[in-house]
Each structure stands twice: as C-alpha cells, then as structure tokens.
PDB file of N, CA and C in Angstrom:
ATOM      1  N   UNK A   1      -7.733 170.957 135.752  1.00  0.00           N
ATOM      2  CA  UNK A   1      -8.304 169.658 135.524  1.00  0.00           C
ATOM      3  C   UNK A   1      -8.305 169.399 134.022  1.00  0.00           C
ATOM      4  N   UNK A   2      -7.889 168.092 133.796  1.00  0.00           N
ATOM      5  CA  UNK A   2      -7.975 168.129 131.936  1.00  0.00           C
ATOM      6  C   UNK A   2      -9.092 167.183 131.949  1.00  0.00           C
ATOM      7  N   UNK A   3     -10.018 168.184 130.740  1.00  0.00           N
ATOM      8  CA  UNK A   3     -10.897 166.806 130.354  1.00  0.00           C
ATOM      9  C   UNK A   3     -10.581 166.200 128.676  1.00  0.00           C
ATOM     10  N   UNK A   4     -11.113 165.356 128.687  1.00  0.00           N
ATOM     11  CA  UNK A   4     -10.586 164.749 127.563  1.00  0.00           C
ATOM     12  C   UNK A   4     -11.219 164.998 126.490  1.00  0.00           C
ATOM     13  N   UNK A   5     -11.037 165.043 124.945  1.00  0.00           N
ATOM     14  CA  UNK A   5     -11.027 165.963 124.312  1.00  0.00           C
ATOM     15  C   UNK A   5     -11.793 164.684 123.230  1.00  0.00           C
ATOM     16  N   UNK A   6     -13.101 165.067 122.813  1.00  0.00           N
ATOM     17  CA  UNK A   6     -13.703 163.894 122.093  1.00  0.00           C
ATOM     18  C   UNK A   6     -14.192 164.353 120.225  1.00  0.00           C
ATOM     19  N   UNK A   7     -13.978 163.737 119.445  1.00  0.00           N
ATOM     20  CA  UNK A   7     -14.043 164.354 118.313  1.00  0.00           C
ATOM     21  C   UNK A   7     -15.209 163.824 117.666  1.00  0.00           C
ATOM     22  N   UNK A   8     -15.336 164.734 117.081  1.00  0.00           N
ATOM     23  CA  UNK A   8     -17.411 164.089 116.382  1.00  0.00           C
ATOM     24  C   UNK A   8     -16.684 164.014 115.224  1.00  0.00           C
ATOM     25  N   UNK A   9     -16.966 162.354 114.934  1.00  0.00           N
ATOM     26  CA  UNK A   9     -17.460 162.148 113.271  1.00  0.00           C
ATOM     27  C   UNK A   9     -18.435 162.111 112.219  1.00  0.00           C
ATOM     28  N   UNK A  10     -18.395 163.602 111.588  1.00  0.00           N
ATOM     29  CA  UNK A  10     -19.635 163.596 110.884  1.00  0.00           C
ATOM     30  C   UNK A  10     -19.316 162.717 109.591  1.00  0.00           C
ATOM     31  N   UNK A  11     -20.217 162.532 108.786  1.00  0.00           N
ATOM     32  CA  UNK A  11     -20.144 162.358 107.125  1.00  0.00           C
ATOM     33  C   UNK A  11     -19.149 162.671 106.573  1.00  0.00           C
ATOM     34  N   UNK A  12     -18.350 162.498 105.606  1.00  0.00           N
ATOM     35  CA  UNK A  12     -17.167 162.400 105.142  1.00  0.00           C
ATOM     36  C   UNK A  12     -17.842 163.332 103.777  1.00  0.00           C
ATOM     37  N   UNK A  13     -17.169 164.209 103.496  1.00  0.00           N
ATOM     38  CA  UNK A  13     -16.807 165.253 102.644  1.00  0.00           C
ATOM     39  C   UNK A  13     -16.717 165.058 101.178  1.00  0.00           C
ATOM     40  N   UNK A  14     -16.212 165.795 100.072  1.00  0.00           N
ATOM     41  CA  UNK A  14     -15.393 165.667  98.961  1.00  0.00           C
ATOM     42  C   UNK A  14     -13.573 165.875  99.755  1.00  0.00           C
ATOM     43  N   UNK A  15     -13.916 167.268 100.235  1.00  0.00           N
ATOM     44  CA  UNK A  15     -12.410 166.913 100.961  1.00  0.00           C
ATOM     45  C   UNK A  15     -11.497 165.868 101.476  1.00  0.00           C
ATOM     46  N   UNK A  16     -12.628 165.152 102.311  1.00  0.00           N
ATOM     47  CA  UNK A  16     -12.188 164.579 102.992  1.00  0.00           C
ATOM     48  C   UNK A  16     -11.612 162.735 102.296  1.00  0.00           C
ATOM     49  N   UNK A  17     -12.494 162.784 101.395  1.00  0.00           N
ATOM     50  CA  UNK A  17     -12.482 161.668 100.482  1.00  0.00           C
ATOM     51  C   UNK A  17     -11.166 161.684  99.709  1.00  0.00           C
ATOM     52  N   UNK A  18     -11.249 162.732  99.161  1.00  0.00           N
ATOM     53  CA  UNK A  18      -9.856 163.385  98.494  1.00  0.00           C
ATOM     54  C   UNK A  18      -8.405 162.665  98.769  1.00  0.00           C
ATOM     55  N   UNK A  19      -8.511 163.349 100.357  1.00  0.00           N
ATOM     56  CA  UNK A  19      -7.404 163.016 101.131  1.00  0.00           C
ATOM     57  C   UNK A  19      -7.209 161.295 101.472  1.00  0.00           C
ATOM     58  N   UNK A  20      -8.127 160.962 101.655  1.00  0.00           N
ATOM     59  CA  UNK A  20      -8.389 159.413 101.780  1.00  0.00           C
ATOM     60  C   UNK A  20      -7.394 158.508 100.517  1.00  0.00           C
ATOM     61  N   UNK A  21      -8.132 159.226  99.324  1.00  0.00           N
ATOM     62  CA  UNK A  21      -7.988 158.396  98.276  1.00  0.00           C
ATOM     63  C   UNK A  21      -5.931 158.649  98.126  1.00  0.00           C
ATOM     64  N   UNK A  22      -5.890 159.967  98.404  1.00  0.00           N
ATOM     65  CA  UNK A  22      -4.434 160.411  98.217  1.00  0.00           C
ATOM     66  C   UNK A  22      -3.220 159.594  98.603  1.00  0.00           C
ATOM     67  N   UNK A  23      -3.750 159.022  99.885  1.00  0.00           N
ATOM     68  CA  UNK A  23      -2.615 158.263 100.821  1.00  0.00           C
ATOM     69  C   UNK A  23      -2.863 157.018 100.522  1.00  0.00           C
ATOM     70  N   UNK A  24      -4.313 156.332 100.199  1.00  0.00           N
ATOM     71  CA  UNK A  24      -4.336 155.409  99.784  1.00  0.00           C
ATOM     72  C   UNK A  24      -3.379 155.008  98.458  1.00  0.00           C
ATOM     73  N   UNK A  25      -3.497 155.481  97.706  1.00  0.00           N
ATOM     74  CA  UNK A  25      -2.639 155.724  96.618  1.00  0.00           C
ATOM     75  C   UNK A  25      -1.224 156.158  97.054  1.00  0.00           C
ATOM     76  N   UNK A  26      -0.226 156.480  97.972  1.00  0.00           N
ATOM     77  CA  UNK A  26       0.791 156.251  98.278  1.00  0.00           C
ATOM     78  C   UNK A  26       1.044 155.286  99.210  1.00  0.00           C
ATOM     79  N   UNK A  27       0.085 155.009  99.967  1.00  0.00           N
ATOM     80  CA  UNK A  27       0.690 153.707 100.522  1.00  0.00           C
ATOM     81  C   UNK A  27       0.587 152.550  99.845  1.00  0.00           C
ATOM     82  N   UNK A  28      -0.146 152.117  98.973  1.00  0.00           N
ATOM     83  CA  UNK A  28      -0.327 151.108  98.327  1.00  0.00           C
ATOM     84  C   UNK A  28       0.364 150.947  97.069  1.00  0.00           C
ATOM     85  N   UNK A  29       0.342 152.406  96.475  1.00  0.00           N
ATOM     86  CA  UNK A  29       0.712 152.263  94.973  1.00  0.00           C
ATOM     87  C   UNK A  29      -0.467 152.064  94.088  1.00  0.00           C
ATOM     88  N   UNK A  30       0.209 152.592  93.301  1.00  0.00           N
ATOM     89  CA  UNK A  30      -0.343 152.401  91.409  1.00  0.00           C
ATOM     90  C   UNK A  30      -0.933 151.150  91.440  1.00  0.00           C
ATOM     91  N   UNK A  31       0.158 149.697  91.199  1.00  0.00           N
ATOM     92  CA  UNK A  31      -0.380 148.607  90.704  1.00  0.00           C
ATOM     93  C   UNK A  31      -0.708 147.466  92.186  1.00  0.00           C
ATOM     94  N   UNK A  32      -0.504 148.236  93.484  1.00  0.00           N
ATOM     95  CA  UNK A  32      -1.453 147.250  94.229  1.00  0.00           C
ATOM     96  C   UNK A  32      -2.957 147.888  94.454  1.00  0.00           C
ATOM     97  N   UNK A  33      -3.369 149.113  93.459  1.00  0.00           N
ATOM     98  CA  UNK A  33      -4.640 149.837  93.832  1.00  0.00           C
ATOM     99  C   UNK A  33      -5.922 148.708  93.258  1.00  0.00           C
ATOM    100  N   UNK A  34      -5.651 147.937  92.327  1.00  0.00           N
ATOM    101  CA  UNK A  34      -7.214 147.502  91.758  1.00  0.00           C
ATOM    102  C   UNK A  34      -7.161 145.700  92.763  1.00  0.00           C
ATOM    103  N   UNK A  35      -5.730 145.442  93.400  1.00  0.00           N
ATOM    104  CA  UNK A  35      -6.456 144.322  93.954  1.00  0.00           C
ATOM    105  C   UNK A  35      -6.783 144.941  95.658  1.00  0.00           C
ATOM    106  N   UNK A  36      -6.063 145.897  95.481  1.00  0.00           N
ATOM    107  CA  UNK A  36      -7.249 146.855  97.135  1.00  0.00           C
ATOM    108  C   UNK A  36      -8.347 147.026  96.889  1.00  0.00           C
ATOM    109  N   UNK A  37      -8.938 146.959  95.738  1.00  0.00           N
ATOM    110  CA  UNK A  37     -10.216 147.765  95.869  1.00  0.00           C
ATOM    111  C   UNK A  37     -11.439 146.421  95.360  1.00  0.00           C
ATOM    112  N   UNK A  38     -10.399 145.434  94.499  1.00  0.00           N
ATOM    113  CA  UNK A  38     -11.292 144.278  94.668  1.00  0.00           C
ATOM    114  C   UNK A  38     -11.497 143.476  95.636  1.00  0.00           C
ATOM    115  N   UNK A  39     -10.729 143.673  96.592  1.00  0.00           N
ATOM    116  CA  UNK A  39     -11.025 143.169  97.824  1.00  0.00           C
ATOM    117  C   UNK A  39     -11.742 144.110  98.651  1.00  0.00           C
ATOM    118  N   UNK A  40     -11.552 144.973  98.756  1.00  0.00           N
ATOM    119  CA  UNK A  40     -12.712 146.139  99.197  1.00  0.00           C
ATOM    120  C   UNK A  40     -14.088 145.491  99.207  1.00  0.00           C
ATOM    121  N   UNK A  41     -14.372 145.956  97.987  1.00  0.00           N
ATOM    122  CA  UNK A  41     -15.564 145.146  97.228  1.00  0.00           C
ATOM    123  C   UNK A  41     -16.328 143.935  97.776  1.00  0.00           C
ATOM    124  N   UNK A  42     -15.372 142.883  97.535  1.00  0.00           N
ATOM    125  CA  UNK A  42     -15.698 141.445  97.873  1.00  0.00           C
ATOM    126  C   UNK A  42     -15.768 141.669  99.894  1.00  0.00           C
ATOM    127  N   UNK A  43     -15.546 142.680 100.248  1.00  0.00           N
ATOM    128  CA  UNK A  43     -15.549 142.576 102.191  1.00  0.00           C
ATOM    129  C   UNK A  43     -17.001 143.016 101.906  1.00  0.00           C
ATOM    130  N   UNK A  44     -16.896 144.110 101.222  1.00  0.00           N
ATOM    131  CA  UNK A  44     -18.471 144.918 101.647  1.00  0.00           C
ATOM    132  C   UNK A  44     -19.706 144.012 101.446  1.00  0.00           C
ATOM    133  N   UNK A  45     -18.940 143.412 100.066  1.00  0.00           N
ATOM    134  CA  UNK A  45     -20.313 142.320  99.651  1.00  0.00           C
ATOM    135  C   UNK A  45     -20.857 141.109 100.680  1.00  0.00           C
ATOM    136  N   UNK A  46     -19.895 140.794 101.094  1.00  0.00           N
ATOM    137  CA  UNK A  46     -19.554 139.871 102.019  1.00  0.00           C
ATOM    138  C   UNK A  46     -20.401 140.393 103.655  1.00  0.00           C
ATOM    139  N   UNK A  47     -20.308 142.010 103.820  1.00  0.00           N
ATOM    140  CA  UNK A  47     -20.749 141.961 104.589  1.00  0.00           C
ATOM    141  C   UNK A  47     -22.078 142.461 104.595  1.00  0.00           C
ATOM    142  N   UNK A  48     -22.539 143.339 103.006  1.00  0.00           N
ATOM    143  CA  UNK A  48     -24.145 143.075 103.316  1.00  0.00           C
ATOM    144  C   UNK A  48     -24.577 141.548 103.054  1.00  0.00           C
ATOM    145  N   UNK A  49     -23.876 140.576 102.446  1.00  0.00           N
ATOM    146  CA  UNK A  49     -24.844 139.864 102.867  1.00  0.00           C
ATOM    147  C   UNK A  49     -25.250 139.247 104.163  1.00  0.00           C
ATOM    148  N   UNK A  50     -24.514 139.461 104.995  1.00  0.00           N
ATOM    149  CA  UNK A  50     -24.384 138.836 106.341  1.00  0.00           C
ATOM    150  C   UNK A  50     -25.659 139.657 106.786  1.00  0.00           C
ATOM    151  N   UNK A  51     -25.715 140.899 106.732  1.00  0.00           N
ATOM    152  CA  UNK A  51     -26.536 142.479 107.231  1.00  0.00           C
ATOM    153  C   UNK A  51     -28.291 141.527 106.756  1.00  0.00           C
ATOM    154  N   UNK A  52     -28.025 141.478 105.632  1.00  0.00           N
ATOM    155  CA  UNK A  52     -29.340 141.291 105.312  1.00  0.00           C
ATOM    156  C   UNK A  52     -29.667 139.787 105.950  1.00  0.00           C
ATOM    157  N   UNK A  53     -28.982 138.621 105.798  1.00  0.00           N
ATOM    158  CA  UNK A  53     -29.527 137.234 106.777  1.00  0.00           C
ATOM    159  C   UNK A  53     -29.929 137.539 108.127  1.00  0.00           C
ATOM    160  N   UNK A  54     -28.809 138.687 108.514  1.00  0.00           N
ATOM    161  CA  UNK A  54     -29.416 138.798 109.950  1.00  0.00           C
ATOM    162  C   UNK A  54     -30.690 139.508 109.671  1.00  0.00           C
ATOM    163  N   UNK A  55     -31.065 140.354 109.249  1.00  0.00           N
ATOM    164  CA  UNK A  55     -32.206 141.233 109.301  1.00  0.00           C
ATOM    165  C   UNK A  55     -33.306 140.321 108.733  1.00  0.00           C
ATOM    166  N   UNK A  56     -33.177 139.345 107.688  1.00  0.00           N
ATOM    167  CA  UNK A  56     -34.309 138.205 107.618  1.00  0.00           C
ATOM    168  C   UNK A  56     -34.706 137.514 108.844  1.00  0.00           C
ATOM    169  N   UNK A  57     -33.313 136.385 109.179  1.00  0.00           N
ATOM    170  CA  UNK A  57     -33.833 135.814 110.666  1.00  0.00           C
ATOM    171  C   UNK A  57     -34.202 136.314 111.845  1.00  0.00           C
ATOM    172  N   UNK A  58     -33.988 138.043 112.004  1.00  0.00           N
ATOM    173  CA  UNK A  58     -34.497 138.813 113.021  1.00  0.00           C
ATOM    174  C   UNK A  58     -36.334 138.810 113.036  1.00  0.00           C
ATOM    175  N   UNK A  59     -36.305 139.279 111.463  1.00  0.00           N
ATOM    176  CA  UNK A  59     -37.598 139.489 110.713  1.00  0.00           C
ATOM    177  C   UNK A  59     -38.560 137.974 111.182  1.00  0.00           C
ATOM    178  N   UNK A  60     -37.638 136.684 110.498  1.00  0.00           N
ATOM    179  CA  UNK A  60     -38.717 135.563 110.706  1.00  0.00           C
ATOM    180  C   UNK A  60     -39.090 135.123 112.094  1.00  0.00           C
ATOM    181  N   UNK A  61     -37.944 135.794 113.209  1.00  0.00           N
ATOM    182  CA  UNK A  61     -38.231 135.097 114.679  1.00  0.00           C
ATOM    183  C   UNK A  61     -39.240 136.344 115.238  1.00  0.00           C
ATOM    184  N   UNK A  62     -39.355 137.375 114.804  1.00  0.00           N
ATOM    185  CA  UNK A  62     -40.603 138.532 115.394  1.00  0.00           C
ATOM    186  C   UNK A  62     -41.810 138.137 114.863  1.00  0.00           C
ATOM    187  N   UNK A  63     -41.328 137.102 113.212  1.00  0.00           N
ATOM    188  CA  UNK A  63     -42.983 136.778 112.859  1.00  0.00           C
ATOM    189  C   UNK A  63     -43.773 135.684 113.771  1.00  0.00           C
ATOM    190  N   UNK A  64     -42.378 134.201 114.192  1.00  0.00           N
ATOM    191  CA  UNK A  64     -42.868 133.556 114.164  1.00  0.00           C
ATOM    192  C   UNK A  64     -43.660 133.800 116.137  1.00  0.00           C
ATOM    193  N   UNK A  65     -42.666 134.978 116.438  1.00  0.00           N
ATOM    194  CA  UNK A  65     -43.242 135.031 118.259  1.00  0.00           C
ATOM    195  C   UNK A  65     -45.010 135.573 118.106  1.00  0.00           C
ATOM    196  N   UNK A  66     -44.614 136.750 117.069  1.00  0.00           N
ATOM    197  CA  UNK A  66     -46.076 137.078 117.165  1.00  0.00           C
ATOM    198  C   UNK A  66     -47.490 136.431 116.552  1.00  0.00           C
ATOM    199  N   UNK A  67     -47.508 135.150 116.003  1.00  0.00           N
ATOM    200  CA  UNK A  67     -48.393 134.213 115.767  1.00  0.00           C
ATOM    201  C   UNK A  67     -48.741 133.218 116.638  1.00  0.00           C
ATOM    202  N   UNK A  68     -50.399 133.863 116.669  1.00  0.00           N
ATOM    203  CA  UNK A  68     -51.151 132.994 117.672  1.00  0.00           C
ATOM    204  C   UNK A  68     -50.823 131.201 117.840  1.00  0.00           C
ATOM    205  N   UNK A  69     -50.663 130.739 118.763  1.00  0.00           N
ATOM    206  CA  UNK A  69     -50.554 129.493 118.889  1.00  0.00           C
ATOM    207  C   UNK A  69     -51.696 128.787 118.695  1.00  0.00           C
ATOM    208  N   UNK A  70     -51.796 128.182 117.450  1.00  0.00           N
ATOM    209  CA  UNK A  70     -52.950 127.322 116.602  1.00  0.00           C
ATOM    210  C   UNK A  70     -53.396 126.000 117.934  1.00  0.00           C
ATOM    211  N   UNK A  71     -53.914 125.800 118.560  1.00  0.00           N
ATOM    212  CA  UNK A  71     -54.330 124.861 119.481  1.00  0.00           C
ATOM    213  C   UNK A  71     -55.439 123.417 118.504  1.00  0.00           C
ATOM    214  N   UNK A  72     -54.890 122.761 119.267  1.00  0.00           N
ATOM    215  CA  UNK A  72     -55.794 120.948 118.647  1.00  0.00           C
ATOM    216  C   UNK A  72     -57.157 121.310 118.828  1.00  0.00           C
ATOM    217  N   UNK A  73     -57.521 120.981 117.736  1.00  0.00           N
ATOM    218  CA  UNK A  73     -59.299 120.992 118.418  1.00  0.00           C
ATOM    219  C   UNK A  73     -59.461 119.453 118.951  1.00  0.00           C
ATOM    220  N   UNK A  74     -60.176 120.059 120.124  1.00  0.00           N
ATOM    221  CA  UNK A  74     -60.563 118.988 121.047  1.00  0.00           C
ATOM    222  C   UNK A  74     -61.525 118.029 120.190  1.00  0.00           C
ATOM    223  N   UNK A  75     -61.231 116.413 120.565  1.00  0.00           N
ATOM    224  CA  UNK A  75     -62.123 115.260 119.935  1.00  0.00           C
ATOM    225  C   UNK A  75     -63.288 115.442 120.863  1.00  0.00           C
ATOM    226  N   UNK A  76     -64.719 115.601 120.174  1.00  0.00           N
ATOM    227  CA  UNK A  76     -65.839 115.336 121.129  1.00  0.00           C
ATOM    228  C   UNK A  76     -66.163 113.613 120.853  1.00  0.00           C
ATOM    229  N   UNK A  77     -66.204 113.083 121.819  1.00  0.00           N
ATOM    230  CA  UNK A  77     -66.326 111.510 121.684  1.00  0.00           C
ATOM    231  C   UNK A  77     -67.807 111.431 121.940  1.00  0.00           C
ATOM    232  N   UNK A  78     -68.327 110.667 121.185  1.00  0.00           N
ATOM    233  CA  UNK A  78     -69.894 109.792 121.537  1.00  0.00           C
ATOM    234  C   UNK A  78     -70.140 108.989 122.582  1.00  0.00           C
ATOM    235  N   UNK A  79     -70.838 109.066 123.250  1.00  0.00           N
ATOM    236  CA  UNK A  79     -71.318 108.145 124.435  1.00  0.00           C
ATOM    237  C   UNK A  79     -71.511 106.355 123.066  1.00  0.00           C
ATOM    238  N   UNK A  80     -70.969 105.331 123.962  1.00  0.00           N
ATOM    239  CA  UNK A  80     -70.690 103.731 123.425  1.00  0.00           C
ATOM    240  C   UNK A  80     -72.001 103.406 123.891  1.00  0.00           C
ATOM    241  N   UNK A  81     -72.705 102.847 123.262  1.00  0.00           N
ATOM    242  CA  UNK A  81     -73.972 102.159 123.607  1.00  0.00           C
ATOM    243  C   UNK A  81     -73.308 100.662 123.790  1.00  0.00           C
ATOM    244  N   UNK A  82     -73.842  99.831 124.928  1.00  0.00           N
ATOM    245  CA  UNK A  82     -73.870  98.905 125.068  1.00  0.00           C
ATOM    246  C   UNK A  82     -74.875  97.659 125.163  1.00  0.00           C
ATOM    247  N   UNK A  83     -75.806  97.834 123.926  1.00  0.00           N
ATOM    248  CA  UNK A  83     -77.046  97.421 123.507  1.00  0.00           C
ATOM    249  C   UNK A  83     -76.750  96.044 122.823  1.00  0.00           C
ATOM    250  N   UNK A  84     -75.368  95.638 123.123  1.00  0.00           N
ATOM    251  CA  UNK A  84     -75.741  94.178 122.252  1.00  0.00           C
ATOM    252  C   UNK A  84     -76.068  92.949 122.695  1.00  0.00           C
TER     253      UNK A  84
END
C-alpha cells in the first residue's frame, strides 16, 4: 500500500536562505536583482497593510457587537388638565 509522503515545513535556516538567495541570483541575474527586491518590498508592504485594515475592522465590528444597546428613555407625559 503506498501512503503518501508529506513534508513538514519548519522555519527556514541560514542554510536554507543561502540556497534561496543563490538561485535567486541565477535566475534573475545581477542587474534584474534590485528591481526583484523592490518589488518584493512594495508586495509585502502592500500586504501588511491590507493585514492590519483587516485586523482593525475585525477589531471595530467585535467592539461595536459587544456594546450594550443604548435604549430611548421613555417620555413620561403629564396628565392635560382640562380646567378652562
């Protein structure tokens, strides 16, 4: 019977970084490396900010569920005299 063979990804290394950076640098090259990496950059930025709006509007819709619903205070009306 084959079972299928599943690989754990831990944390990434010095090694492993190493190797990363190595191929990056041959597949890309020398002079396409600084607009790879400014675009790098500009994704990541791009995507904490997305990370953090969501985690605000998550934040403001848990505030706004868990606040008591402020109710009208009831008008007490006066009895109208009809004395005229």
């Amino acid at each position: 019977m084959n079972t299928p063979v599943i690989l754990a990804l831990g944390p990434l290394g010095t090694p492993e970084m190493i190797i990363i950076a190595v191929l990056v640098l041959v597949l890309f090259g020398a002079k396409k490396l600084p607009t790879f990496a400014r675009s790098l950059g500009r994704s990541m930025g791009e995507f904490k900010r997305a990370k953090d709006e969501f985690e605000s509007e998550l934040h403001r819709s848990i505030e706004e569920t868990e606040k008591p619903a402020i109710k009208a205070p009831e008008e007490k009306r006066q009895p109208v005299s009809h004395d005229a």
